[in-house]
N, C-alpha and C. Protein backbone atom coordinates (compact mmCIF):
# COMPACT_ATOMS: atom_id res chain seq x y z
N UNK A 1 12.79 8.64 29.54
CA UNK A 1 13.53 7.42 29.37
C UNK A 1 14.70 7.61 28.39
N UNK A 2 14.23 8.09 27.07
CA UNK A 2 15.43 8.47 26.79
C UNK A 2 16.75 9.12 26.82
N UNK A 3 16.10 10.65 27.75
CA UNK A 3 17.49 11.01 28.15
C UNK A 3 18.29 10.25 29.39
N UNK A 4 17.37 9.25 29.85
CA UNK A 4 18.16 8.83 30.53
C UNK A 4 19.19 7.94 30.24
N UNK A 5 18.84 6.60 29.14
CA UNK A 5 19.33 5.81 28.11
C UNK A 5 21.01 6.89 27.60
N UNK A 6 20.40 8.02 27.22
CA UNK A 6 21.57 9.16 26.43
C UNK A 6 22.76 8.91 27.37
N UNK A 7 22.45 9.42 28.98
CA UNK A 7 22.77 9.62 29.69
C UNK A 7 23.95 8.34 30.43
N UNK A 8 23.33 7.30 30.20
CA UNK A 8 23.64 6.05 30.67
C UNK A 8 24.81 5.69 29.81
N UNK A 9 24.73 5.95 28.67
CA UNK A 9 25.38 5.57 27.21
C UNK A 9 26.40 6.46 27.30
N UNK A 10 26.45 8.06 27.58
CA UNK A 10 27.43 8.97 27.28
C UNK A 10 27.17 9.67 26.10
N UNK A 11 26.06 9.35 25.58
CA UNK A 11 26.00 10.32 24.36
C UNK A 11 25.54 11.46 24.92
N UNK A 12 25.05 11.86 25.91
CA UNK A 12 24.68 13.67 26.26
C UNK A 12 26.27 14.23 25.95
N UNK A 13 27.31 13.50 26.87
CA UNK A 13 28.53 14.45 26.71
C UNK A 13 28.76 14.12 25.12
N UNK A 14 28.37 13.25 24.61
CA UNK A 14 29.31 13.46 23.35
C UNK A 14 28.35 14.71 21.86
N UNK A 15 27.10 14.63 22.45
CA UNK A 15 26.19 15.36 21.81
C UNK A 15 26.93 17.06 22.15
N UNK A 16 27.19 17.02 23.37
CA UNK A 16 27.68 18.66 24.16
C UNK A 16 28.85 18.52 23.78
N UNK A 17 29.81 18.14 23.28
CA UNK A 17 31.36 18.43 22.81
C UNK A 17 30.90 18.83 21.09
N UNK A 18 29.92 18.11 20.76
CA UNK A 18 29.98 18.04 19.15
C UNK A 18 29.33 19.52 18.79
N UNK A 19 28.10 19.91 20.23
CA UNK A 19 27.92 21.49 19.60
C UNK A 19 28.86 22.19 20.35
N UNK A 20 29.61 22.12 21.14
CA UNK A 20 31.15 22.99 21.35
C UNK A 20 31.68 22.91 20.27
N UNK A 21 32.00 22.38 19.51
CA UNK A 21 33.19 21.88 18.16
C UNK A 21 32.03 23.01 17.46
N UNK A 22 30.83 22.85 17.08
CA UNK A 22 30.19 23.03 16.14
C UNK A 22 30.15 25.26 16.57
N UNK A 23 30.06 25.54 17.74
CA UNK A 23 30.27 26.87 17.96
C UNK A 23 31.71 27.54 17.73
N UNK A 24 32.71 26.54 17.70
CA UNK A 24 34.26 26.85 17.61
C UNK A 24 34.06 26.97 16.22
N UNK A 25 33.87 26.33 15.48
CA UNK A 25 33.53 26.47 13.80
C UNK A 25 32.98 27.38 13.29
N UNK A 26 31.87 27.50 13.70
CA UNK A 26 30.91 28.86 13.52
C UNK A 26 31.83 29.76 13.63
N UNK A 27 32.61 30.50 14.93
CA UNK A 27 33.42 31.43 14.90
C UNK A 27 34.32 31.88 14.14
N UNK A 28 35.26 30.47 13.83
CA UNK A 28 35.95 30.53 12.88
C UNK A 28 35.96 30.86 11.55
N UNK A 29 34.48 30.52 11.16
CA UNK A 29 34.02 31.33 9.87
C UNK A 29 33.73 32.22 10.10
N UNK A 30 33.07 32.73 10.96
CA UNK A 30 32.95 34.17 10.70
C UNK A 30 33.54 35.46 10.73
N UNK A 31 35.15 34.51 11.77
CA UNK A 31 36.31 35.46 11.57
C UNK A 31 37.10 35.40 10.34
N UNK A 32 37.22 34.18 9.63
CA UNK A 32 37.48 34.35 8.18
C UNK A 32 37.00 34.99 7.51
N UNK A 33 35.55 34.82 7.22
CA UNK A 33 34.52 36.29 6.29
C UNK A 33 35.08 37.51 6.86
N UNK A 34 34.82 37.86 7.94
CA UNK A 34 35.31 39.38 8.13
C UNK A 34 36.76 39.37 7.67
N UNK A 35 37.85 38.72 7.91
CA UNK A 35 38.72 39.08 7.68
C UNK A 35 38.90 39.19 5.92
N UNK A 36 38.36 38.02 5.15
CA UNK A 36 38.05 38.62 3.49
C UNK A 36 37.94 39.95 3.49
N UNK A 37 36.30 40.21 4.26
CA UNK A 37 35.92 41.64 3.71
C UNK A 37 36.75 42.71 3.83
N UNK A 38 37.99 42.18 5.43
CA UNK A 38 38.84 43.74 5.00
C UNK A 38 39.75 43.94 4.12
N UNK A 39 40.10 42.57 4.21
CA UNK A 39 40.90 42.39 3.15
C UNK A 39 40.63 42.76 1.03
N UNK A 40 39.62 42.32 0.97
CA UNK A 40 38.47 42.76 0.34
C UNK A 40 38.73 44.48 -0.30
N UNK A 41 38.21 44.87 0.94
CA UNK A 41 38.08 46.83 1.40
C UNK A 41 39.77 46.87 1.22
N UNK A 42 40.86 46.65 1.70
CA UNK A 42 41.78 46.99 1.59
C UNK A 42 42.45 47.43 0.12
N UNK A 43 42.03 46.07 -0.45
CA UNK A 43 42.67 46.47 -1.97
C UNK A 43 41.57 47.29 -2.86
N UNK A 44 40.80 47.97 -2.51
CA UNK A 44 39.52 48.94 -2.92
C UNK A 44 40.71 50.08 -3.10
N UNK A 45 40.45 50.51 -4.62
CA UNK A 45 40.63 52.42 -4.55
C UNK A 45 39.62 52.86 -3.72
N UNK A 46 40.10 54.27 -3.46
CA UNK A 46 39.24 55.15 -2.61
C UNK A 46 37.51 55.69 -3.02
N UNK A 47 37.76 55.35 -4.38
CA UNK A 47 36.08 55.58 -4.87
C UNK A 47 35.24 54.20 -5.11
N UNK A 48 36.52 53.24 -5.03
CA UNK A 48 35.28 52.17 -4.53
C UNK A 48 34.94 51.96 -3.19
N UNK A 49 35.93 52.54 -2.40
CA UNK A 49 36.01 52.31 -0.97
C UNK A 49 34.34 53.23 -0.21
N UNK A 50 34.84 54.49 -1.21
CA UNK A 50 33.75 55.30 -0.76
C UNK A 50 32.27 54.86 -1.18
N UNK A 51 32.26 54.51 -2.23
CA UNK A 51 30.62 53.97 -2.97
C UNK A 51 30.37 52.66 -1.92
N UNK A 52 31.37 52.21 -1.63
CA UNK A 52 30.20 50.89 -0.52
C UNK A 52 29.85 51.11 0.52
N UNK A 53 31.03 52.32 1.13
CA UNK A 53 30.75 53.57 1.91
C UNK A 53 29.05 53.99 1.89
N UNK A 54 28.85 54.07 1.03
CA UNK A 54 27.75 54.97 0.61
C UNK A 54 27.87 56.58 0.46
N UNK A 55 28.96 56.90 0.68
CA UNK A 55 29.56 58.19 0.40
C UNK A 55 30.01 59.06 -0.69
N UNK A 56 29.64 59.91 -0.61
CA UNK A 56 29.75 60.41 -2.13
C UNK A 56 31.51 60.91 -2.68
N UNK A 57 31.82 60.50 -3.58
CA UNK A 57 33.23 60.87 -3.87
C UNK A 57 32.94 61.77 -4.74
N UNK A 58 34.47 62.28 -5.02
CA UNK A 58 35.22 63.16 -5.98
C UNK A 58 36.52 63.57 -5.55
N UNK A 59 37.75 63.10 -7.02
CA UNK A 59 39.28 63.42 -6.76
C UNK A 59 39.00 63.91 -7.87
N UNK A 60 40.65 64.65 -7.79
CA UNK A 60 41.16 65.18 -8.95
C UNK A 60 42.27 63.88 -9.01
N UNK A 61 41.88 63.48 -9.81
CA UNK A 61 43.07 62.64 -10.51
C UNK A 61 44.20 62.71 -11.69
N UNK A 62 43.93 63.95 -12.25
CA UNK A 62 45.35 64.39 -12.84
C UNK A 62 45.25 65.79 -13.10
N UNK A 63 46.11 67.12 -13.20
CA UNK A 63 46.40 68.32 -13.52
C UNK A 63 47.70 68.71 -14.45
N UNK A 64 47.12 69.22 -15.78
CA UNK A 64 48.00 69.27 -16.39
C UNK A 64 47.65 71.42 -16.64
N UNK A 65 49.39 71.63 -16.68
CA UNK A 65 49.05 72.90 -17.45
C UNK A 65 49.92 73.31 -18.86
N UNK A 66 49.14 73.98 -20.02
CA UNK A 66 49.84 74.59 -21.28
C UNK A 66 50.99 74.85 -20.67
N UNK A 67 52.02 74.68 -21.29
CA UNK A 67 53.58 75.25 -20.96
C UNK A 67 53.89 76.37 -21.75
N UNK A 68 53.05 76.19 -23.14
CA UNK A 68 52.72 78.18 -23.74
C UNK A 68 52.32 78.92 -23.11
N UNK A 69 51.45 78.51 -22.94
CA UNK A 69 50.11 79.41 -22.04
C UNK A 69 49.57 78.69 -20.61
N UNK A 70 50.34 79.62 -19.62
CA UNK A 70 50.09 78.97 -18.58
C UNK A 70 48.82 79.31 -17.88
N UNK A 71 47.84 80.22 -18.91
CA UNK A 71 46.15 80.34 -17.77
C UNK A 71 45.53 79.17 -18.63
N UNK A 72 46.02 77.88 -19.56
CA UNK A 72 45.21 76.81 -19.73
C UNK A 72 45.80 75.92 -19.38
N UNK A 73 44.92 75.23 -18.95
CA UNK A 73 45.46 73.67 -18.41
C UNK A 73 44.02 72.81 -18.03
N UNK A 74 44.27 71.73 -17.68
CA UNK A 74 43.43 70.83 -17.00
C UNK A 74 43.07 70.28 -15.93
N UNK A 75 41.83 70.00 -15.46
CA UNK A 75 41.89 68.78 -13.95
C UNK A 75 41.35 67.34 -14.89
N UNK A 76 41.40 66.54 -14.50
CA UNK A 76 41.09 65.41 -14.44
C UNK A 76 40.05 64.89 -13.33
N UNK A 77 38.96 65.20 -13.52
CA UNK A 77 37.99 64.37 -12.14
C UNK A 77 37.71 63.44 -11.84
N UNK A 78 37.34 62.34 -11.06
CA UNK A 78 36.80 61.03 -11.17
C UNK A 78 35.55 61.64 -9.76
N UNK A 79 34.66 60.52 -10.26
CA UNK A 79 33.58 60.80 -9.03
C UNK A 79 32.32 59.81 -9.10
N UNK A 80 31.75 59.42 -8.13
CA UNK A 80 30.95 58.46 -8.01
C UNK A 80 29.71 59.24 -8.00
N UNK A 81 28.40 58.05 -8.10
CA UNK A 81 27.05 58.48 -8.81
C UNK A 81 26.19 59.04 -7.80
N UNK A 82 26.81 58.90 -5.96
CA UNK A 82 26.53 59.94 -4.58
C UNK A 82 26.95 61.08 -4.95
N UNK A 83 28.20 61.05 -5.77
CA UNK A 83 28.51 62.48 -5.52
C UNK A 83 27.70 63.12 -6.34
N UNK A 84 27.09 62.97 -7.49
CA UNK A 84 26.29 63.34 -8.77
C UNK A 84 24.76 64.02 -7.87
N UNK A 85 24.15 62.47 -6.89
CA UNK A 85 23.04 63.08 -6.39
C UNK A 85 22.96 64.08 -5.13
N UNK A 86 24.20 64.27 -4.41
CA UNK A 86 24.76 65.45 -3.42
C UNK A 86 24.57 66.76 -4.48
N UNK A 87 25.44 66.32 -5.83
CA UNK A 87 25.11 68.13 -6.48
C UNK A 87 23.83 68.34 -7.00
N UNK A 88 23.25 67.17 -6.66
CA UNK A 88 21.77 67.50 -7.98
C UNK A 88 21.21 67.87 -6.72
N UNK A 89 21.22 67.11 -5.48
CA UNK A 89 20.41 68.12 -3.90
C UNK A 89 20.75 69.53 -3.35
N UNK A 90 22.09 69.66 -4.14
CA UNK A 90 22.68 71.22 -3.65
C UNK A 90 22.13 71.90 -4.75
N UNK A 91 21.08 71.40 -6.04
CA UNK A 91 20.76 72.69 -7.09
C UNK A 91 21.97 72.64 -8.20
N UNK A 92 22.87 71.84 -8.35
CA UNK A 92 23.63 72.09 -9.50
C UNK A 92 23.42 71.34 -10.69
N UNK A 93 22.22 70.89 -10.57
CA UNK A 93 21.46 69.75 -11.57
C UNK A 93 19.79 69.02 -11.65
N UNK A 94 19.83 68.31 -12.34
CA UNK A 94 18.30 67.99 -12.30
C UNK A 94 18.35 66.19 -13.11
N UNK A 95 17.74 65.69 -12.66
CA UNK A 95 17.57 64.27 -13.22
C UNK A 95 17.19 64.46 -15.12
N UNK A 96 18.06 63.75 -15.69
CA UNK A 96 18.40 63.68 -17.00
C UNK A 96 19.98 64.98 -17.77
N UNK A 97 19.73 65.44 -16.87
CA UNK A 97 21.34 66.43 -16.97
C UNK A 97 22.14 65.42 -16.72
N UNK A 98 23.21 65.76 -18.00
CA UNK A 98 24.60 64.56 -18.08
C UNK A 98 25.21 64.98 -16.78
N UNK A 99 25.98 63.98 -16.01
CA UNK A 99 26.82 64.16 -15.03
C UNK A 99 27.94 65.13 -15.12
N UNK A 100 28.64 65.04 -16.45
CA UNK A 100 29.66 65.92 -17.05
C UNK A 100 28.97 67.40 -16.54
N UNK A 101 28.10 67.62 -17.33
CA UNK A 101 27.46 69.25 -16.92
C UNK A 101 26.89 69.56 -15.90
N UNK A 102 26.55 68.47 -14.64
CA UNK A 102 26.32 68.74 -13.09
C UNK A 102 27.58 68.82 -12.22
N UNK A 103 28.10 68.34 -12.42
CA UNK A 103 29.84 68.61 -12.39
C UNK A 103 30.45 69.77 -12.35
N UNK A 104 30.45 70.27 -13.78
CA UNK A 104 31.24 71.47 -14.40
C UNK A 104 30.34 72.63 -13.75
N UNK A 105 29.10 72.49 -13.59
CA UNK A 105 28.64 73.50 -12.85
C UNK A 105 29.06 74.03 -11.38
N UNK A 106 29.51 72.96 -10.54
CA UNK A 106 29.79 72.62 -9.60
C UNK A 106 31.49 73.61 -9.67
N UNK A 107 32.08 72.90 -10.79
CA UNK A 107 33.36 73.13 -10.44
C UNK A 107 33.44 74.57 -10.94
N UNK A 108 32.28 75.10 -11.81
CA UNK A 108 32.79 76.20 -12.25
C UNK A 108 32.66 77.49 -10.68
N UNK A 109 31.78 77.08 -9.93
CA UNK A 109 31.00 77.65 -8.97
C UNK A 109 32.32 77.92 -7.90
N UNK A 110 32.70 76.52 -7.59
CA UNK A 110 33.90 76.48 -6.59
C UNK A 110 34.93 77.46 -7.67
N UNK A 111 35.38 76.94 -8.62
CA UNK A 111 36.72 78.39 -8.87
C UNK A 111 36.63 79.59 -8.59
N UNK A 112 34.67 79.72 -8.68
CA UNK A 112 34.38 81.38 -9.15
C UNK A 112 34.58 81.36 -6.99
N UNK A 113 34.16 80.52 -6.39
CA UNK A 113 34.37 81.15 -5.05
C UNK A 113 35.75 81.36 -4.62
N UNK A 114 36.76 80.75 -5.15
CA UNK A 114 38.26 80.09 -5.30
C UNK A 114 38.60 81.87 -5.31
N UNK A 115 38.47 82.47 -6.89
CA UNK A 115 38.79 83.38 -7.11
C UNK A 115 38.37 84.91 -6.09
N UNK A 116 37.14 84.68 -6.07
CA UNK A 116 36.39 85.59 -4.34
C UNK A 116 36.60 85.39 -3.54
N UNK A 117 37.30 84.58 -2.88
CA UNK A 117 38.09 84.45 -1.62
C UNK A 117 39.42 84.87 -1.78
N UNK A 118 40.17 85.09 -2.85
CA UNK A 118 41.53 85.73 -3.20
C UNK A 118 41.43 87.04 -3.18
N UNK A 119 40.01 87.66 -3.58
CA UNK A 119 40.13 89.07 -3.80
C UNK A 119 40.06 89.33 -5.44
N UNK A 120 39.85 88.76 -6.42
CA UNK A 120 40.20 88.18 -7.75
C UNK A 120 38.21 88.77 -8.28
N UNK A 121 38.42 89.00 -9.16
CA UNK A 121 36.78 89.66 -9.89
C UNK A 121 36.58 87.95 -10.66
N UNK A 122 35.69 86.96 -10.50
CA UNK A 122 35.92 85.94 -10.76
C UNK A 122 35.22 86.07 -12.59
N UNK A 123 34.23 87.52 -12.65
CA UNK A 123 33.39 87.56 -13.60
C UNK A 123 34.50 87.79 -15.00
N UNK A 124 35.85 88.16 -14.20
CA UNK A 124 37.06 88.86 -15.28
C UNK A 124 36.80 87.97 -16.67
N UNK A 125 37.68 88.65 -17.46
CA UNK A 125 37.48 87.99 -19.27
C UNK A 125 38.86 87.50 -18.89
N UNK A 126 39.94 87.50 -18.13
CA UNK A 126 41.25 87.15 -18.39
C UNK A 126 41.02 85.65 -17.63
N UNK A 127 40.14 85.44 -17.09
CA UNK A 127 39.97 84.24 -16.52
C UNK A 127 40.08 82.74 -17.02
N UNK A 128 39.80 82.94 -18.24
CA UNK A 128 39.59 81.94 -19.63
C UNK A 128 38.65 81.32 -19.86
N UNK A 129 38.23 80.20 -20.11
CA UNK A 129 37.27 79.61 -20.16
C UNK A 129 37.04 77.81 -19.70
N UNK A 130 36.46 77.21 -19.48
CA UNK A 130 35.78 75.55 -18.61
C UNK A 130 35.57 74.86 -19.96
N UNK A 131 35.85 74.17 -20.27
CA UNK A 131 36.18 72.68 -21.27
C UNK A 131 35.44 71.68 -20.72
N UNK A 132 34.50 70.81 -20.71
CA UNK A 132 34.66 69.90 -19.87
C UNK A 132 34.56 69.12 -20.91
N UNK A 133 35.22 68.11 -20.85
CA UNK A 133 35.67 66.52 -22.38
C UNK A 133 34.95 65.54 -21.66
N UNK A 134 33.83 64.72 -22.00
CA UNK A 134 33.66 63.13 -21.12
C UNK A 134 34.54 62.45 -21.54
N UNK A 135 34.84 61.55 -20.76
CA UNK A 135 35.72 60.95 -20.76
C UNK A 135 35.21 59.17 -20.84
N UNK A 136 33.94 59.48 -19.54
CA UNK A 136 33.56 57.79 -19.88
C UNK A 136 33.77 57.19 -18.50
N UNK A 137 32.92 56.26 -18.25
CA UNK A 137 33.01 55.52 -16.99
C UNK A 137 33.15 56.84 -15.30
N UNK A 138 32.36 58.06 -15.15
CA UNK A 138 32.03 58.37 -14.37
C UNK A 138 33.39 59.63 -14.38
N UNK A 139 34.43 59.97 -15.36
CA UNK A 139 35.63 60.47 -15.44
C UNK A 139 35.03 61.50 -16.51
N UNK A 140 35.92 63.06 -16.43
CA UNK A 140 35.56 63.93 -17.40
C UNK A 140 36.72 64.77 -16.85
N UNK A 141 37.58 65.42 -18.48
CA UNK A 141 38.75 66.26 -18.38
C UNK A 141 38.06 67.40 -18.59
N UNK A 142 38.51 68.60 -17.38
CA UNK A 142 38.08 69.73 -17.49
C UNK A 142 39.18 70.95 -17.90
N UNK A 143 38.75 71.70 -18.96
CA UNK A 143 40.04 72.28 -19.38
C UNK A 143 39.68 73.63 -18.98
């Protein structure tokens, strides 16, 4: 009886336009949210981009060299807390080792392969020596 009453009245069509309206809406938000989130992701640096990623980062974010002495100089690293547990799964660390020194292990490893792929004795004394400075907030200058 009642849907027939609905029916008689016109409220079925007006009930069926109001959840049309109500699915056009829905959409519309949810193409707004997505469009935030890229928007969102867009203005992300690349190591925040990567950490929501779930991906492990690491840049060099600055290189400086002695202008006396040009076998010293620096990198500048930045790197997220994936990339920390990637080196602690590759063996270049262990849970409670500062990040700074899972790092520097890392980087000392890559030069020494850097230098063995040149043809270069990486064990040489003229080589100099690895600095690493914390820096703070996931950043450490390596000299």
């Amino acid at each position: 009886m009642k849907t027939l009453l609905k029916k008689w009245l016109g409220i079925d069509k007006l009930q069926a336009e109001k959840d049309a309206l109500q699915i056009v809406r829905d959409k519309a938000v949810a193409e707004t949210v997505i469009a935030q989130e890229a928007e969102e992701k867009a203005k992300m640096d690349p190591k925040a981009r990567a950490t929501a990623r779930g991906e492990p980062y690491v840049s060099v974010l600055d290189t400086k060299i002695n202008p006396e002495n040009v076998r010293n100089g620096f990198f500048e690293l930045d790197w997220n807390e994936l990339f920390i547990v990637q080196l602690k799964q590759a063996g270049y660390g262990f849970d409670g080792d500062p990040d700074e020194e899972i790092v520097d292990r890392w980087f000392r490893d890559l030069a020494g392969n850097m230098l063995a792929e040149a043809g270069q004795d990486p064990g040489r004394s003229s080589a100099g020596f690895i600095n690493v400075s914390k820096l703070g907030g996931g950043k450490a200058e390596v000299k």
